[in-house]
C-alpha atoms as a PDB file:
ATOM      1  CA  UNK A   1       0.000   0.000   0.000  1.00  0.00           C
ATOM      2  CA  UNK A   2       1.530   3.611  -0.582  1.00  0.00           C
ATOM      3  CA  UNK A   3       0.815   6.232   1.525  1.00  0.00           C
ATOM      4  CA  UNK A   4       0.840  10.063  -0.223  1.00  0.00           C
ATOM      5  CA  UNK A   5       1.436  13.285   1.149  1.00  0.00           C
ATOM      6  CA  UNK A   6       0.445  16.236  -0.486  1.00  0.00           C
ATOM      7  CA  UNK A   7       3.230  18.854  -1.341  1.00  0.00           C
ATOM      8  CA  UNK A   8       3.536  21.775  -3.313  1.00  0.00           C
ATOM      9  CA  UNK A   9       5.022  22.291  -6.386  1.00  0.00           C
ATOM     10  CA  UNK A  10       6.252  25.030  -7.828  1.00  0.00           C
ATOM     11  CA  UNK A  11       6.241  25.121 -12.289  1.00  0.00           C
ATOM     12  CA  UNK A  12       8.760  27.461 -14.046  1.00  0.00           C
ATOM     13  CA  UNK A  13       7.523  27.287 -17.500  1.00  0.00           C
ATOM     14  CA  UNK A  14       7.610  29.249 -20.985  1.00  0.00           C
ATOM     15  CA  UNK A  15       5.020  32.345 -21.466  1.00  0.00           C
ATOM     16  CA  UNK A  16       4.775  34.012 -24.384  1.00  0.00           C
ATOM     17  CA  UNK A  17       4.679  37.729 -23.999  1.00  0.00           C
ATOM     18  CA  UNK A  18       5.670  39.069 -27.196  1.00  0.00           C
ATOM     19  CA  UNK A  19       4.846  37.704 -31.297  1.00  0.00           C
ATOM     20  CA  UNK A  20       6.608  39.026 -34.625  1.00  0.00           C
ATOM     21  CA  UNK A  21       5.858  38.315 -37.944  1.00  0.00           C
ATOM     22  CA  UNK A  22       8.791  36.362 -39.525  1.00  0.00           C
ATOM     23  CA  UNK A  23       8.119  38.147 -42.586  1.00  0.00           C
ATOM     24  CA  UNK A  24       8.009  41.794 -41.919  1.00  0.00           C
ATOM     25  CA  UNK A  25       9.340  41.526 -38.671  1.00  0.00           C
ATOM     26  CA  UNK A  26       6.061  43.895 -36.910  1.00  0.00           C
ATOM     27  CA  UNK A  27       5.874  42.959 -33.388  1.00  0.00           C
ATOM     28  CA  UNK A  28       3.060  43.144 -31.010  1.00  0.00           C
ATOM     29  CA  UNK A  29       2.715  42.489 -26.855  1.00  0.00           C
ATOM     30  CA  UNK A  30       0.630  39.418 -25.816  1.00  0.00           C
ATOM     31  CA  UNK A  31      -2.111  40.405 -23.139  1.00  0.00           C
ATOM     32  CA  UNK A  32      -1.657  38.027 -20.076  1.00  0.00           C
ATOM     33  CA  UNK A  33      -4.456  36.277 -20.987  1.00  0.00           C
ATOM     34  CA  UNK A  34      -2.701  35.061 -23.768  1.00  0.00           C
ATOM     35  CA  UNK A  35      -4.715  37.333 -26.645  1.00  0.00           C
ATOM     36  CA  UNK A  36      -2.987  38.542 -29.592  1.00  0.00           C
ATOM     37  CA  UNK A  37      -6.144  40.297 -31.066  1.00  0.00           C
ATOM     38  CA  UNK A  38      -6.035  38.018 -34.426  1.00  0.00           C
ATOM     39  CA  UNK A  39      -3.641  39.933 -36.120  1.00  0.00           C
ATOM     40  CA  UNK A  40      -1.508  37.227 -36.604  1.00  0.00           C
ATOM     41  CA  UNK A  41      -0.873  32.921 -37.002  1.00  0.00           C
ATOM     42  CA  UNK A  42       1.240  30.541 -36.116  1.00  0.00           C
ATOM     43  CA  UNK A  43       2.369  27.865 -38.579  1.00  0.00           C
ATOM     44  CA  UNK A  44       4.261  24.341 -37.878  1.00  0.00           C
ATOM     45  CA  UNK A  45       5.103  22.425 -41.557  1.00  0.00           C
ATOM     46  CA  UNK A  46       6.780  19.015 -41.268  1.00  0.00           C
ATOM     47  CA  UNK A  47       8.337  17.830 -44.225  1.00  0.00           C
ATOM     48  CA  UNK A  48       8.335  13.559 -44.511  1.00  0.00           C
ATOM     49  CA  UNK A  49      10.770  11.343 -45.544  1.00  0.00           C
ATOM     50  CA  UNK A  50      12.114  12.037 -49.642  1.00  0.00           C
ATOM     51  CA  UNK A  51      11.305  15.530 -49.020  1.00  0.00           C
ATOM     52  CA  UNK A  52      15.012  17.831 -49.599  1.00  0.00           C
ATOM     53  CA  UNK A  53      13.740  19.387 -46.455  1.00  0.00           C
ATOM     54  CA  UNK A  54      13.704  15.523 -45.340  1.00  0.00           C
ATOM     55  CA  UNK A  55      12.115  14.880 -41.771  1.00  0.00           C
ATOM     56  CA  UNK A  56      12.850  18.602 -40.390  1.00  0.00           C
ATOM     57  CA  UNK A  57      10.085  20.879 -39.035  1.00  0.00           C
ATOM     58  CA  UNK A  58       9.406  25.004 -39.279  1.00  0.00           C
ATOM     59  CA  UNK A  59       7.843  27.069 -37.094  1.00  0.00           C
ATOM     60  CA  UNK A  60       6.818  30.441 -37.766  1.00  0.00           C
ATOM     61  CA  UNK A  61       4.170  33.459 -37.498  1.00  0.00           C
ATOM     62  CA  UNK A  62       2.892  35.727 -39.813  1.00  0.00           C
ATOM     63  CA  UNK A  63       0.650  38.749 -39.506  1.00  0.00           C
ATOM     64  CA  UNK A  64      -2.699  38.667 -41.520  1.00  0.00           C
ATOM     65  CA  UNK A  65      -0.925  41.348 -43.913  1.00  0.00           C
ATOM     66  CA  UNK A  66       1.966  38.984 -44.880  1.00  0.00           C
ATOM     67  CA  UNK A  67      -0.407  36.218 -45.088  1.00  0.00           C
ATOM     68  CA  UNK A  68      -3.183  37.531 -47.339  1.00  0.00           C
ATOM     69  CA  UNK A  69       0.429  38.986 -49.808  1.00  0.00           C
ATOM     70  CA  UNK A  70       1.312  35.654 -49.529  1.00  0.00           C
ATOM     71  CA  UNK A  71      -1.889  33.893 -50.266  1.00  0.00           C
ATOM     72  CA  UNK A  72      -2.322  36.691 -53.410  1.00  0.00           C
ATOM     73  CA  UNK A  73       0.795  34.639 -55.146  1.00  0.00           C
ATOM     74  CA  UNK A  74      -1.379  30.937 -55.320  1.00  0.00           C
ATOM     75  CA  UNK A  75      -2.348  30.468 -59.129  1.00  0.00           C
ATOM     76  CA  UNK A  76      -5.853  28.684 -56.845  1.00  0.00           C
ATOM     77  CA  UNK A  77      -6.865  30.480 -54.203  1.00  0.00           C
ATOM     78  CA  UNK A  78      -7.696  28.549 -51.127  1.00  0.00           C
ATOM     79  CA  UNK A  79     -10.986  27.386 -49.988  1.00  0.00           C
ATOM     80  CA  UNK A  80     -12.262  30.063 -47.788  1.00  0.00           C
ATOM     81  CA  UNK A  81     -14.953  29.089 -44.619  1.00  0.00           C
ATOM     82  CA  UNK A  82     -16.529  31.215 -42.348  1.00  0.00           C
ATOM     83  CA  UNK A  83     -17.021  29.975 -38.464  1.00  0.00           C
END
C-alpha cells in the first residue's frame, strides 16, 4: 500500500509575452491572458521522408498582412470558410 502526502510544487515554465511576424518583422505584446487580437498565425510544416527538407520541421508566425500577400501569389486560391 503507498501512503501520499500532499506537497507543493512550484512550475517554471515558458510564457509568451511578445509575437513578430517572420516576414516583416512587426511585433506586437501578448495580453496576459494570452490574446494577440487576431492579427496574426502561427504555422508548424513538417516535411516527410524524400522531401530535400527531409524529416525537419518550421515554425513560424505571420501577420494577416503577410499572409493575405502571400496567399495573393497561389495560381488557386484557397478554400475560404466562415465559423
Amino acid at each position: 500500500m503507498k501512503e501520499y502526502e500532499e506537497i507543493k510544487v512550484t512550475e517554471t515554465k515558458k510564457v509568451a509575452t511578445g509575437i513578430t511576424c517572420n516576414k516583416c518583422g512587426k511585433s506586437r505584446k501578448i495580453s496576459e491572458d494570452g490574446w494577440e487580437f487576431g492579427e496574426f498565425q502561427s504555422f508548424s510544416l513538417s516535411f516527410g521522408y524524400g522531401s530535400i527538407y527531409d524529416e525537419q520541421i518550421w515554425k513560424f508566425d505571420i501577420c494577416e498582412t503577410c499572409l493575405v500577400d502571400f496567399v495573393n501569389t497561389f495560381k488557386y486560391s484557397p478554400n475560404i470558410y466562415e465559423v
